[in-house]
Protein backbone atom coordinates (compact mmCIF):
# COMPACT_ATOMS: atom_id res chain seq x y z
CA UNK A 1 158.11 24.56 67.03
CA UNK A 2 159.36 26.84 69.12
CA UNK A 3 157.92 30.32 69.84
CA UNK A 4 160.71 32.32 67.79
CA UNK A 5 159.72 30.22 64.46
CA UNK A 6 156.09 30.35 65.41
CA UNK A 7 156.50 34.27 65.32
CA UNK A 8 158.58 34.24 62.44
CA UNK A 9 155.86 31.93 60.35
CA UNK A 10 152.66 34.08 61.92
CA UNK A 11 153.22 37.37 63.03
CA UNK A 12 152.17 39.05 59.47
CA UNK A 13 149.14 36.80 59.68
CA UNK A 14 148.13 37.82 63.15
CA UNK A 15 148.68 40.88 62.42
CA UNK A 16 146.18 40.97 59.73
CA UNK A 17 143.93 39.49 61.26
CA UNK A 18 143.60 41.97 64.10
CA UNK A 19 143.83 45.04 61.79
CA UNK A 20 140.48 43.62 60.39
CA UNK A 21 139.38 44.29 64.06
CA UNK A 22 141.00 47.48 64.77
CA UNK A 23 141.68 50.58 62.72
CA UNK A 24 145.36 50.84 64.29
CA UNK A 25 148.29 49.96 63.39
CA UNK A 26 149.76 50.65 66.66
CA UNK A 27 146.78 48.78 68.69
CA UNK A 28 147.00 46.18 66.05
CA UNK A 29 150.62 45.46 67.05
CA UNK A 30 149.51 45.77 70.67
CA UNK A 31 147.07 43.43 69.90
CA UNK A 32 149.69 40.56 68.18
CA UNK A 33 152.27 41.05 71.09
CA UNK A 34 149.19 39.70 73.27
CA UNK A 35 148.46 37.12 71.31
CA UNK A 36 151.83 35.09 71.63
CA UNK A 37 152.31 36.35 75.22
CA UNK A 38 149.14 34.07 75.70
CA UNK A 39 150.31 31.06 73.28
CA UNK A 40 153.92 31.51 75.75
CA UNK A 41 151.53 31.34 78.81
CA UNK A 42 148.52 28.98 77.76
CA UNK A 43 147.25 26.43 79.56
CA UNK A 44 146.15 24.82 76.56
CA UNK A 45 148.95 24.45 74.02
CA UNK A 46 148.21 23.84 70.32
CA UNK A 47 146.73 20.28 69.69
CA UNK A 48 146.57 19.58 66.19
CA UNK A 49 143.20 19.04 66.53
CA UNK A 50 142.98 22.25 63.60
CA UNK A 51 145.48 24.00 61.72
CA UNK A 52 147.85 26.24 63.41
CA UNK A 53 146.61 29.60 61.60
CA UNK A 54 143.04 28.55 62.45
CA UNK A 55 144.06 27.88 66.19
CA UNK A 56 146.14 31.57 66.02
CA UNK A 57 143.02 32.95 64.28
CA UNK A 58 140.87 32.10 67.03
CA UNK A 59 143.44 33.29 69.72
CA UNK A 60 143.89 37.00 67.76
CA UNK A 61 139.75 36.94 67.80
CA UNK A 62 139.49 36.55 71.28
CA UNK A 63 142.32 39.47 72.05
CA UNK A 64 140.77 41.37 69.78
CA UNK A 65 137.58 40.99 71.76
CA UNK A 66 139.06 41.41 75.14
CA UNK A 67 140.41 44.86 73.87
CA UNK A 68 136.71 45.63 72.84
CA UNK A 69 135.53 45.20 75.81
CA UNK A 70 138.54 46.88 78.13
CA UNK A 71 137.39 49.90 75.89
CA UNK A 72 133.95 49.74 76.44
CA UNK A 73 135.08 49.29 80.21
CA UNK A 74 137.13 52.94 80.16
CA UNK A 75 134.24 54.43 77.87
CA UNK A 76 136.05 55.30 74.89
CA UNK A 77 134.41 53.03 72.49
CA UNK A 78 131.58 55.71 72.07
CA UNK A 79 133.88 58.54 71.51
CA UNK A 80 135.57 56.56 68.94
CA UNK A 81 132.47 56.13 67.15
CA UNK A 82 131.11 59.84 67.60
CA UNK A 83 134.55 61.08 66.24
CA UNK A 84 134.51 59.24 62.76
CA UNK A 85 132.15 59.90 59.78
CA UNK A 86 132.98 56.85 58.31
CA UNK A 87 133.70 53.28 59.78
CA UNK A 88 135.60 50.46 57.30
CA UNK A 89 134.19 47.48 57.93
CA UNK A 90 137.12 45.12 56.29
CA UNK A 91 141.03 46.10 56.69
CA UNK A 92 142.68 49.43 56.20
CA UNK A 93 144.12 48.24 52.98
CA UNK A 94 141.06 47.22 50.98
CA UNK A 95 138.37 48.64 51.94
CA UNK A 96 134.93 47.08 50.53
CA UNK A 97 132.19 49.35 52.36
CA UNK A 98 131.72 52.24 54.61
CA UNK A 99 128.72 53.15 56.20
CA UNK A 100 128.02 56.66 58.37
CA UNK A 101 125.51 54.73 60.42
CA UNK A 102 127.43 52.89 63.37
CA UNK A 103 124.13 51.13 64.29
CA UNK A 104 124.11 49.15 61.11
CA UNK A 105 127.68 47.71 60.94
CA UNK A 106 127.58 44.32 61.73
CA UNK A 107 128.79 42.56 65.09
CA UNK A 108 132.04 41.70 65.27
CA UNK A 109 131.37 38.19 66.05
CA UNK A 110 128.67 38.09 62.74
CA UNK A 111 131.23 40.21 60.47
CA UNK A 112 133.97 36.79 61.61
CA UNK A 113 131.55 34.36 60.97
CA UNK A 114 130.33 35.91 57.50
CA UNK A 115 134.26 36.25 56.82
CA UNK A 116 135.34 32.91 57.25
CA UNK A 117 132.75 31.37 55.86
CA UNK A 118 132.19 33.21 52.93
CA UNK A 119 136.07 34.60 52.03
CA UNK A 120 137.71 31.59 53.93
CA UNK A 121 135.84 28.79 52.89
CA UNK A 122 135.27 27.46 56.18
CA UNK A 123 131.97 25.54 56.75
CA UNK A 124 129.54 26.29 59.71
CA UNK A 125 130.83 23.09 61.04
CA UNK A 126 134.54 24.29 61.32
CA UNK A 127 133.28 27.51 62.52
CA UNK A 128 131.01 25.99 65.34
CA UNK A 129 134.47 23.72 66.71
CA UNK A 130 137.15 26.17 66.54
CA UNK A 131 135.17 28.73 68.65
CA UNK A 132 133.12 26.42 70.62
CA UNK A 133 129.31 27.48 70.19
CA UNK A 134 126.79 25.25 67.87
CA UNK A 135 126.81 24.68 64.13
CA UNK A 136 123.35 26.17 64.64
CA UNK A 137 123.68 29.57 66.51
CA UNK A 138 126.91 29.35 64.18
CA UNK A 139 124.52 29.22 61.19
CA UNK A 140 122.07 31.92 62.97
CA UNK A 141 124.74 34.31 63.41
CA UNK A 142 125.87 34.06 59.70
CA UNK A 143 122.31 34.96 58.88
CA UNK A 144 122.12 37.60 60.81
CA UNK A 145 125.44 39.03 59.36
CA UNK A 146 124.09 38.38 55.86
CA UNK A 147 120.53 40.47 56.81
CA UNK A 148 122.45 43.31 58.01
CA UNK A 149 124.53 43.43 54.87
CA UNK A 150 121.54 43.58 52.23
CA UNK A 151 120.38 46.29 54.66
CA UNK A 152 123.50 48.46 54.38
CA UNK A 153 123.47 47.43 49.93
C-alpha cells in the first residue's frame, strides 16, 4: 500500500485518535501530519504482526506524547491547565465527563489503556505487545485508571 492510499484509508482515524489527546483541531491535524511523516521515514515499516489501525494507533499515541512533552519542555502545559475551568477527558464531540480538578484526570497513558480495553475490546495481552511494556504493569496501569475514575464518580 502505498502512502497516498494509506492516508486516504486512515487519516479520519488518526485524526480521531489524536483529538482524544488534544483539545485542537488545529494541533490535532499537526499531530496526524506527524504521524505519516514518521510511517514515510520509519525504520520499522508495518509488519503484519497487528492490524494496521492498531500499528497507526500506537504511532498517533506516541506523537501525541512527544507533543506532551515538547509542551511541558516550553512550559505551557501549566498555563493550559490554569486557563480552563473544565478539562474533557474523551473527544470534543462526545464528551462523557469533566472534572475542575486537573489533579484527578487520569494519565494519559492509564486513560489509553482503560480505553482500549474497555471501549476497544482489546485484552491486556494485546495492549502489553503493541506498546511494548508487560501484560502486568499493563494490567496495573488499567487499575490505576479504573481507581481514579470511581474517585472522580
Amino acid at each position: 500500500m502505498n502512502i497516498s492510499e494509506l492516508w486516504q484509508k486512515n487519516a479520519d482515524f488518526v485524526l480521531k485518535v489524536s483529538l482524544r489527546f488534544v483539545d485542537s483541531m488545529a494541533e490535532a491535524e499537526d499531530i496526524r501530519q506527524e504521524v505519516f511523516l514518521r510511517v514515510i521515514n520509519s525504520e520499522n515499516p508495518f509488519k503484519e504482526q497487528s492490524s494496521m489501525k492498531t500499528w497507526l494507533y500506537s504511532i498517533t499515541f506516541n506523537c501525541c506524547m512527544d507533543y506532551f512533552r515538547e509542551m511541558k519542555r516550553q512550559q505551557q502545559i501549566t498555563d493550559e491547565f490554569s486557563r480552563r475551568e473544565t478539562f474533557y477527558l474523551n473527544d470534543s464531540q462526545s464528551p462523557t465527563w469533566a472534572v475542575n480538578d486537573v489533579s484527578e484526570v487520569l494519565c494519559p497513558l492509564s486513560q489509553l489503556f482503560v480505553e482500549l480495553c474497555f471501549g476497544e475490546g482489546w485484552s491486556r495481552e494485546e495492549i502489553a505487545q503493541i506498546f511494548g511494556f508487560s501484560v502486568n504493569y499493563v494490567s496495573k496501569r488499567i487499575q490505576i485508571g479504573l481507581q481514579q475514575l470511581r474517585k472522580m464518580i
